[in-house]
Protein backbone atom coordinates (compact mmCIF):
# COMPACT_ATOMS: atom_id res chain seq x y z
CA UNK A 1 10.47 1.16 1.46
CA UNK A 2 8.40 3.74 0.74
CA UNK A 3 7.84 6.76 3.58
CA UNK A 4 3.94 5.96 3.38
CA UNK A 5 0.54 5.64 1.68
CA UNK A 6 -2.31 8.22 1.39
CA UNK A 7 -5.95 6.74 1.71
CA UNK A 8 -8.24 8.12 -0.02
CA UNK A 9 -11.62 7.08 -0.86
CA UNK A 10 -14.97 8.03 -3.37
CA UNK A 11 -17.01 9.87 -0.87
CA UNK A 12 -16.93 9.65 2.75
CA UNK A 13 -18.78 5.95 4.32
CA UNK A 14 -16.56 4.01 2.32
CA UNK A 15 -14.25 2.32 4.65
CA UNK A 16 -10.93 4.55 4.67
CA UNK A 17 -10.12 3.82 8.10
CA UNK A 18 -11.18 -0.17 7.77
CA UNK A 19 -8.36 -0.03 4.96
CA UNK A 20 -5.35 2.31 6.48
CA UNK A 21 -6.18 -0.09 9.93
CA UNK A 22 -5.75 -3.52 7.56
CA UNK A 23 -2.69 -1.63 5.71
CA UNK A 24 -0.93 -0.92 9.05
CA UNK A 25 -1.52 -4.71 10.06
CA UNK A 26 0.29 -6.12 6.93
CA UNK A 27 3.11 -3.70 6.79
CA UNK A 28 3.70 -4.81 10.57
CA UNK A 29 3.42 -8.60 9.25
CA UNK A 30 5.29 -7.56 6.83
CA UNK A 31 8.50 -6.09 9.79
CA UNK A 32 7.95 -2.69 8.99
CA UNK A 33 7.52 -0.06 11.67
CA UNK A 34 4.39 1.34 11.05
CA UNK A 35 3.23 4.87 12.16
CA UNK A 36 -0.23 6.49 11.43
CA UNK A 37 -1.50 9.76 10.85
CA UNK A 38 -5.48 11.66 10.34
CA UNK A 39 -4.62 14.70 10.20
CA UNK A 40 -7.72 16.45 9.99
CA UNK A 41 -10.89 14.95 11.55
CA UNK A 42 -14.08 16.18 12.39
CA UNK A 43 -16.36 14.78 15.18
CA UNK A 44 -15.32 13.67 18.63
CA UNK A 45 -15.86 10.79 21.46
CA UNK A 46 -14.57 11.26 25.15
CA UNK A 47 -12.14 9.27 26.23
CA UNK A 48 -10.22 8.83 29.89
CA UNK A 49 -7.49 11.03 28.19
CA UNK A 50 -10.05 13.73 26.47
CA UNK A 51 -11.75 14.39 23.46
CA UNK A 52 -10.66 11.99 20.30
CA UNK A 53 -11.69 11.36 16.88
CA UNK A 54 -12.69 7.39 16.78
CA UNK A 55 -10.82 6.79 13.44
CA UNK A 56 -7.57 8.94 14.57
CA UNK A 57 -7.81 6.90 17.40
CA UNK A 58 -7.73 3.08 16.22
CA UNK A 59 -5.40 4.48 13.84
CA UNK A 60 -2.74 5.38 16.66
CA UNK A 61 -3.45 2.26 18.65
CA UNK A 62 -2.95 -0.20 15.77
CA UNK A 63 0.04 1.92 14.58
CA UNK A 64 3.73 -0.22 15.80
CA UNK A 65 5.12 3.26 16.68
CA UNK A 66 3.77 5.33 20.13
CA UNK A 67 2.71 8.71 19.20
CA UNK A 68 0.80 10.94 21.17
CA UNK A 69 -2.75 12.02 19.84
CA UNK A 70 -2.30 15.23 19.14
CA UNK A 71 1.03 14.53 16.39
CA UNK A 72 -0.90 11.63 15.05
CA UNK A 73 -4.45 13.87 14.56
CA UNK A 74 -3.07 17.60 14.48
CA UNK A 75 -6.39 18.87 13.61
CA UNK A 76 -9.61 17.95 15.60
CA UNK A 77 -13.05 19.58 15.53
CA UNK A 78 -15.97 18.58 17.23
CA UNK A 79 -19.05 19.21 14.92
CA UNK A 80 -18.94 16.09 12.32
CA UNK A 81 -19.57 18.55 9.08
CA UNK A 82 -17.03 19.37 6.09
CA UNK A 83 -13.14 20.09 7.40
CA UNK A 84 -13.40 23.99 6.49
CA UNK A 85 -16.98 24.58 7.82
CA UNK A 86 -15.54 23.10 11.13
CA UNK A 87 -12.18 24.97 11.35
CA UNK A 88 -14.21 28.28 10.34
CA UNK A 89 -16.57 27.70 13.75
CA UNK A 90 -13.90 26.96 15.56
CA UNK A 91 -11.94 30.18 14.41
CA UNK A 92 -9.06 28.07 12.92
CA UNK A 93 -7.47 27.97 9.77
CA UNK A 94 -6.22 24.32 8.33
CA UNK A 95 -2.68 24.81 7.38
CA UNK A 96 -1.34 22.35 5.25
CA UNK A 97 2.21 23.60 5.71
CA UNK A 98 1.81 22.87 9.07
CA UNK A 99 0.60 19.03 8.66
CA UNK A 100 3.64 18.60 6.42
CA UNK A 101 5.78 19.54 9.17
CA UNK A 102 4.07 17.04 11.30
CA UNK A 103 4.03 14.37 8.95
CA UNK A 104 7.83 14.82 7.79
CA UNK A 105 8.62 14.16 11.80
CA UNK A 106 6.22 11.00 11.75
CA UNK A 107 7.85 9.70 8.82
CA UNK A 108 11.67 10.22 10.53
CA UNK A 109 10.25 7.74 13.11
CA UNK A 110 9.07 4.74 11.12
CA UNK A 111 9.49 2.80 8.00
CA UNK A 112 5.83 3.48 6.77
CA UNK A 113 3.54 5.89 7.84
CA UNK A 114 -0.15 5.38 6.59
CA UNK A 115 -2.10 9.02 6.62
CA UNK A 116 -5.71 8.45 6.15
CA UNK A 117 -7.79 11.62 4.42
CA UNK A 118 -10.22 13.09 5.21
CA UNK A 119 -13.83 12.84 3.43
CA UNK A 120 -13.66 12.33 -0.33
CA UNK A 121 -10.49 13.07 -2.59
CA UNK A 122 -11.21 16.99 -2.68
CA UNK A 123 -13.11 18.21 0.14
CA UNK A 124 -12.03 21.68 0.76
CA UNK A 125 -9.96 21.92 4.11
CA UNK A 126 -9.80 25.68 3.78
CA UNK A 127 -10.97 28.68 1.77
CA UNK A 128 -8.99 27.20 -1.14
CA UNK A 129 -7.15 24.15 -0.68
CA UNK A 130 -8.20 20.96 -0.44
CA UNK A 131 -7.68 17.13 0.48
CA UNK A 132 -6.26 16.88 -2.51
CA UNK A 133 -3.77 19.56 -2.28
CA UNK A 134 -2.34 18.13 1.38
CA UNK A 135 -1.82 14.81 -0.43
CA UNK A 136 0.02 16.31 -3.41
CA UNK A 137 2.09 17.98 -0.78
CA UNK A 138 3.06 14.98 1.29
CA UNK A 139 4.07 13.58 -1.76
CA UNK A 140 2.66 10.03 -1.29
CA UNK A 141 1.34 7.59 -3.40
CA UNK A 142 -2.45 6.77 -3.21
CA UNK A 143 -4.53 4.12 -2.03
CA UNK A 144 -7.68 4.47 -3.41
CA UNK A 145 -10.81 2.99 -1.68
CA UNK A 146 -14.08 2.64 -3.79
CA UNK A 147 -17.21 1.89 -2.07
CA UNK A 148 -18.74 -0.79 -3.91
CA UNK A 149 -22.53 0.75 -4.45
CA UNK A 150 -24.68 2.00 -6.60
CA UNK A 151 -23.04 5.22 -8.26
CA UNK A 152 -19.70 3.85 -7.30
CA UNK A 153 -18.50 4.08 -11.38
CA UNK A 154 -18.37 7.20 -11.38
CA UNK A 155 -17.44 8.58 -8.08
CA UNK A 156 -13.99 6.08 -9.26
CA UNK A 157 -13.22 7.56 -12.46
CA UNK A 158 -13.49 11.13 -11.64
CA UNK A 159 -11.45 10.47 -8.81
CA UNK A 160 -9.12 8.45 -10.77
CA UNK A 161 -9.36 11.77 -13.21
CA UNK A 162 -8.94 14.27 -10.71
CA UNK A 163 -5.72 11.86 -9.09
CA UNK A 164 -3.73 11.92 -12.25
CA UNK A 165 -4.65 16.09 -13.09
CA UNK A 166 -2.58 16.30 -9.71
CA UNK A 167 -0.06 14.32 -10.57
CA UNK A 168 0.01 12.28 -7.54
CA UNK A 169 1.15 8.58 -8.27
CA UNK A 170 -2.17 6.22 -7.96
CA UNK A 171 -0.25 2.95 -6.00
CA UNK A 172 -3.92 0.98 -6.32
CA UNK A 173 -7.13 0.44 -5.65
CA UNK A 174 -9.26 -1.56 -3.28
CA UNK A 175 -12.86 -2.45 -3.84
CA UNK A 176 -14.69 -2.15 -0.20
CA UNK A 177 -18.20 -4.06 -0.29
CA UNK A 178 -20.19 -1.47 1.82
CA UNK A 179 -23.48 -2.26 0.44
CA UNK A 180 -24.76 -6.10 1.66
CA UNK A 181 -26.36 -7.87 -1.79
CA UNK A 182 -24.62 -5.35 -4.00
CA UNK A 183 -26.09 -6.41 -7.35
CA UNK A 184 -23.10 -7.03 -10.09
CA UNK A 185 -20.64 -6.61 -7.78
CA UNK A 186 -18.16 -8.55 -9.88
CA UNK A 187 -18.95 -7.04 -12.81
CA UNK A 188 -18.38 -3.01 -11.86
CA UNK A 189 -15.44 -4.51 -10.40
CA UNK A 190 -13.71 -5.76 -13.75
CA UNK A 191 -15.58 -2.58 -15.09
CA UNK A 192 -13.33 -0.34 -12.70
CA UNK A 193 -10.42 -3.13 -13.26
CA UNK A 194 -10.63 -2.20 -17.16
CA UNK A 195 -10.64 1.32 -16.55
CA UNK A 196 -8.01 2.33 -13.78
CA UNK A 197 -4.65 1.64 -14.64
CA UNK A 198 -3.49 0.98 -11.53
CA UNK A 199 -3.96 -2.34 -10.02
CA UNK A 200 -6.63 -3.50 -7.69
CA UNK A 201 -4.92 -4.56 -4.46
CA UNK A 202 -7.79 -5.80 -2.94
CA UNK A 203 -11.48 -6.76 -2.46
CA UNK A 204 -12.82 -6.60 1.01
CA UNK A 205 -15.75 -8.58 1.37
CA UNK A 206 -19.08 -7.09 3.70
CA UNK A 207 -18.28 -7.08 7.10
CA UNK A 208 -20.88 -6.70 9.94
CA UNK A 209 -17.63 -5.50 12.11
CA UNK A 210 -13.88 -4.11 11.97
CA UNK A 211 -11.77 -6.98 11.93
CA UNK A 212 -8.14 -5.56 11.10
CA UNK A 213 -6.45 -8.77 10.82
CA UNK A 214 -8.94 -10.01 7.74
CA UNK A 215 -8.83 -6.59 6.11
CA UNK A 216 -5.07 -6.87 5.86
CA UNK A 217 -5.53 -10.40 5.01
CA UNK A 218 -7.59 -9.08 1.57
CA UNK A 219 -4.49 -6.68 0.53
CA UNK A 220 -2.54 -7.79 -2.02
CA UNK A 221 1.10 -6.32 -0.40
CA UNK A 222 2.98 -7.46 -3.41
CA UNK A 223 1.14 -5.27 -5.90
CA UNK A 224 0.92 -2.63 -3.90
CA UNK A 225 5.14 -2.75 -2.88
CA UNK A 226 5.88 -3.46 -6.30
């Protein structure tokens, strides 16, 4: 088994978290241990145990492995604006060697751990590194998620682009309907399909609410643990 996934989507809105949360549910259907990480997120609800970022939070309760907040989201920031604009107000600096450190102890715990990005592919997370440059250093392969909507072509393929310049290993793709009545949704599917050489591991259809169970249910875990 592999030590985890990366999701990563086309822009931010496009249903990372709805994805890692239905990934976590098959690998446990699956008998894996599961384990989840965000590790930077920016924007914050209050909870009976303190501040938390909603995503880094239904990612560690839907996780099969108990860890507490602060391993599973090492960086939190209230204001919800870009990852470095954040750590700059709040007079931190995003450390990527750091989140390694915290990941490598997440992944001694489970079978899979599933580490949901932050933002789009390469949003800068300090004054020169970027997503991109914490997922080439966890060393995982990538599940991209493409928000199916109108400029959703390209936002794909420079991603897709950008992905391989990295050398990070593209596992798949998964086509999120985030726009009800998308027109020619099928079609800029099997126009991504022709394009990406990965494989597309999934097509979740519009949903009016999280349901984890049916997210999982659209992944395709044979393609994907291939």
């Amino acid at each position: 088994m592999t030590r985890g996934f990366f999701i990563t989507g086309t822009d931010t809105g496009v249903g990372k978290t709805w994805v890692a949360l239905g990934l976590l549910n098959a690998l446990a259907a699956a008998g894996y241990r599961t384990a989840a990480m965000k590790p930077v997120a920016c924007g914050v609800i209050e909870t009976p145990a303190g501040p938390g970022n909603e995503d880094a939070l239904l990612l560690q309760q839907h996780a099969s492995v108990t860890l507490a907040y602060d391993v599973v989201n090492p960086y939190l920031f209230v204001p919800p604006i870009a990852p470095h604009l954040a750590a700059q107000r709040g007079g931190r600096r995003i450390e990527i060697a750091h989140l390694k450190q915290v990941f490598d102890e997440i992944a001694a715990q489970a079978d899979c751990v599933v580490v949901e990005g932050v933002g789009g592919w390469c949003v800068p997370l300090n004054e020169r590194e970027t997503s991109a440059d914490l997922a080439a250093a966890l060393g995982l392969p990538m599940v991209l998620v493409v928000g199916m909507r109108l400029g959703c072509l390209n936002h794909a393929l420079l991603t897709c682009e950008s992905i391989a310049r990295y050398g990070v290993p593209l596992a798949g793709w998964v086509a999120n309907a985030v726009t009800p009545g998308f027109a020619e949704l099928d079609a800029n599917i099997a126009a991504l399909s022709e394009r990406i050489s990965a494989p597309l591991i999934g097509m979740v259809p519009h949903l009016s609410a999280l349901d984890v169970r049916q997210v999982g249910q659209c992944l395709n875990m044979e393609k994907l643990l291939r």
